[in-house]
C-alpha atoms as a PDB file:
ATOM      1  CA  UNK A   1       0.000   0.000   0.000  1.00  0.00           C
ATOM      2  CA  UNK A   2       2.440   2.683   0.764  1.00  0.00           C
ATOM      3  CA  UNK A   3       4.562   2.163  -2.559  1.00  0.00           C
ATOM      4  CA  UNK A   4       1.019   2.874  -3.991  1.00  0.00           C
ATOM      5  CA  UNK A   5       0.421   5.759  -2.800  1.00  0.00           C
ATOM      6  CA  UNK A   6       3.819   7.351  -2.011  1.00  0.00           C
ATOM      7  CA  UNK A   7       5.578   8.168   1.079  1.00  0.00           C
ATOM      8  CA  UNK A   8       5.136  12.210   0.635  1.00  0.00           C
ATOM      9  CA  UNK A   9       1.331  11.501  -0.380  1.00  0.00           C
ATOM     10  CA  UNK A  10       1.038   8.963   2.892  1.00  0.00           C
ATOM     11  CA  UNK A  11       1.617  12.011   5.437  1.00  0.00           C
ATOM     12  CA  UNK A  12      -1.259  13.972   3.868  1.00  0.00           C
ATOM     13  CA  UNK A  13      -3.409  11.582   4.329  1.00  0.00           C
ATOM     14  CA  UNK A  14      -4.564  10.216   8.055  1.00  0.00           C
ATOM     15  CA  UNK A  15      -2.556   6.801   9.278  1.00  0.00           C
ATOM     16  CA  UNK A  16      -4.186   4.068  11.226  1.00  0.00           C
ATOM     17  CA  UNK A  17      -0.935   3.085  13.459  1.00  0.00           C
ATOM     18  CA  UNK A  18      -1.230  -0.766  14.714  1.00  0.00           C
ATOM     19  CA  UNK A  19       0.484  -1.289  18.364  1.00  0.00           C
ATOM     20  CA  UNK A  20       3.180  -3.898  18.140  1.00  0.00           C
ATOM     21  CA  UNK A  21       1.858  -7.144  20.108  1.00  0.00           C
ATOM     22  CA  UNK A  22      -1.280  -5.743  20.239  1.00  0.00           C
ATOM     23  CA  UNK A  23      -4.356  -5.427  18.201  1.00  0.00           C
ATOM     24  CA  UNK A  24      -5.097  -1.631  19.787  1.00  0.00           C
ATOM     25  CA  UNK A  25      -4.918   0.628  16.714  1.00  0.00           C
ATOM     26  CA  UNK A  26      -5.343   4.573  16.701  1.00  0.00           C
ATOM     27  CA  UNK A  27      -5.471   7.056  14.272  1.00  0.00           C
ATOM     28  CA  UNK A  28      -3.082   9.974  12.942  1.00  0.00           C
ATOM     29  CA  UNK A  29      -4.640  13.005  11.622  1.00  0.00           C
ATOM     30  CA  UNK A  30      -2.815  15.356   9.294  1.00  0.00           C
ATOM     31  CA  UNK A  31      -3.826  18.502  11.561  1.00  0.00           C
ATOM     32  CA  UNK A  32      -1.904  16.913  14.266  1.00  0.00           C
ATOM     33  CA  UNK A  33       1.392  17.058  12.315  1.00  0.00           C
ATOM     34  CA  UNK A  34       3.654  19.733  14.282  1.00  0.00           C
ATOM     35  CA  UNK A  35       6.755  18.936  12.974  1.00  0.00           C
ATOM     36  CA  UNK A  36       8.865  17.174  10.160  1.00  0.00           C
ATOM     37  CA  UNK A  37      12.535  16.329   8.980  1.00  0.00           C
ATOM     38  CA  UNK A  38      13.584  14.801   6.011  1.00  0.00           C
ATOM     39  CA  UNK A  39      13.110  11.398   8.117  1.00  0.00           C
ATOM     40  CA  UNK A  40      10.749  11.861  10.786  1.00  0.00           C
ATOM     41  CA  UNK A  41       6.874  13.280  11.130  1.00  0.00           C
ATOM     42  CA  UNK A  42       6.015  14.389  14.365  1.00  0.00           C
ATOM     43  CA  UNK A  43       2.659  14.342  15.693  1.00  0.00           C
ATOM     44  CA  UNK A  44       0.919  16.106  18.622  1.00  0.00           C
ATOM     45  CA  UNK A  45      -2.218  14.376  20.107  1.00  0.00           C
ATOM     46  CA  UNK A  46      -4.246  14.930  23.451  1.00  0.00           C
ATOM     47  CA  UNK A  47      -3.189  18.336  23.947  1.00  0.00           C
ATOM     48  CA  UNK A  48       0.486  17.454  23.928  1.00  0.00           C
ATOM     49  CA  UNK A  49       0.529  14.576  26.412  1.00  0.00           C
ATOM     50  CA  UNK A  50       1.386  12.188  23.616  1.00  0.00           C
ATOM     51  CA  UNK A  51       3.168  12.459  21.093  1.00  0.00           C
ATOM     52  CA  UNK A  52       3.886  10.190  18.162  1.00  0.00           C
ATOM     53  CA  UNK A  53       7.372  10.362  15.568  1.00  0.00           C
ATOM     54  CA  UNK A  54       6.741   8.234  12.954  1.00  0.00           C
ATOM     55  CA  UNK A  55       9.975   7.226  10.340  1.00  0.00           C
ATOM     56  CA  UNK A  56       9.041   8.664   7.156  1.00  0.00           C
ATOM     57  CA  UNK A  57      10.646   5.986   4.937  1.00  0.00           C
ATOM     58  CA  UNK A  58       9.156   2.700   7.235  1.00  0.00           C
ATOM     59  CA  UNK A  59       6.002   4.447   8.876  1.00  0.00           C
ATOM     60  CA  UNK A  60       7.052   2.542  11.940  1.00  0.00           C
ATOM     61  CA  UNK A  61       6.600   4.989  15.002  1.00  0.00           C
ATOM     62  CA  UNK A  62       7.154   5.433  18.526  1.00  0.00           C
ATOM     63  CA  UNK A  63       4.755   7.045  20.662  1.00  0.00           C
ATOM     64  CA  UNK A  64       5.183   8.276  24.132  1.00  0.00           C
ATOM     65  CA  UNK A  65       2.740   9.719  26.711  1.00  0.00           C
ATOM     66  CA  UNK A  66       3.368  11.808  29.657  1.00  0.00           C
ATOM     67  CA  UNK A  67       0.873  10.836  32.860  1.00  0.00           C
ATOM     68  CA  UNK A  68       2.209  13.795  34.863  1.00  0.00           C
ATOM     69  CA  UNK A  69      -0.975  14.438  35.849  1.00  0.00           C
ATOM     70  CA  UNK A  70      -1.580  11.445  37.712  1.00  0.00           C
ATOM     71  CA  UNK A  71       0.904  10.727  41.311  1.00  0.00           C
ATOM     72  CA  UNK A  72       2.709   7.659  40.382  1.00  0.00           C
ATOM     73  CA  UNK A  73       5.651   6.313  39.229  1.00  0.00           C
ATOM     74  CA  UNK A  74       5.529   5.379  35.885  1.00  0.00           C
ATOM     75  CA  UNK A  75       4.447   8.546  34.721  1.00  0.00           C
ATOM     76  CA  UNK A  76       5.590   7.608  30.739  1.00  0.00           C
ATOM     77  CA  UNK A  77       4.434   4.571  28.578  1.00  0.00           C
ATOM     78  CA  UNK A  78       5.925   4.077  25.738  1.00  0.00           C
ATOM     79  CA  UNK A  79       4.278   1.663  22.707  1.00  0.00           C
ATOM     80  CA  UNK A  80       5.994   0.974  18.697  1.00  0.00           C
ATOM     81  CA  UNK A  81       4.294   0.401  15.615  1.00  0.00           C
ATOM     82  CA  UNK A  82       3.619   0.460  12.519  1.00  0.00           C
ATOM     83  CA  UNK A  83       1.315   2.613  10.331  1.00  0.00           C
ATOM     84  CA  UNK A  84      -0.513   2.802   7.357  1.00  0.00           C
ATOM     85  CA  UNK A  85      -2.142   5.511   5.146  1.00  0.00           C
ATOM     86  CA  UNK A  86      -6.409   5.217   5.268  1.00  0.00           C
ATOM     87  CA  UNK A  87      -7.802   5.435   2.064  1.00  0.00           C
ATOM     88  CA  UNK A  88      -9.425   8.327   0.579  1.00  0.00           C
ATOM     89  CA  UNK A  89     -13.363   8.036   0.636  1.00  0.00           C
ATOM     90  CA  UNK A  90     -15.002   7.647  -2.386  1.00  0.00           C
END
């Protein structure tokens, strides 16, 4: 799918991102892009608690949320993944 529709096309459109050992899935939005290199997209979800870099070439990602607003210890979590452009509608 992602030779089809090209790696510069696949960041326009939203991802559906796959947890690794998992069968959780969630959902990448173009308006939540904040930042990009020539490798990396970075994206900002839940009012910046999370965020998600995804590997331009692979569309693997790492995403990492903060819990600082709850009193524990393990205030981060951590999952990797891969993603893959949704298809247009229509």
């Amino acid at each position: 799918m992602l030779a089809a529709v090209g790696l510069a096309a696949a960041l326009s459109l939203p991802l559906s991102c796959k947890l690794q050992d998992s069968d959780d899935r969630f959902i990448l939005y173009p308006e939540q892009l904040v930042a990009q290199t020539a490798t990396h997209a970075v994206y900002s979800l839940m009012g910046g608690l999370t965020l998600a870099v995804v590997q331009r070439q692979t569309l693997r990602f790492n995403r990492i949320t903060s819990l600082n607003l709850q009193p524990r210890p393990d205030r981060m979590q951590l999952f990797s993944g891969q993603c893959q452009p949704l298809k247009p509608a229509g």
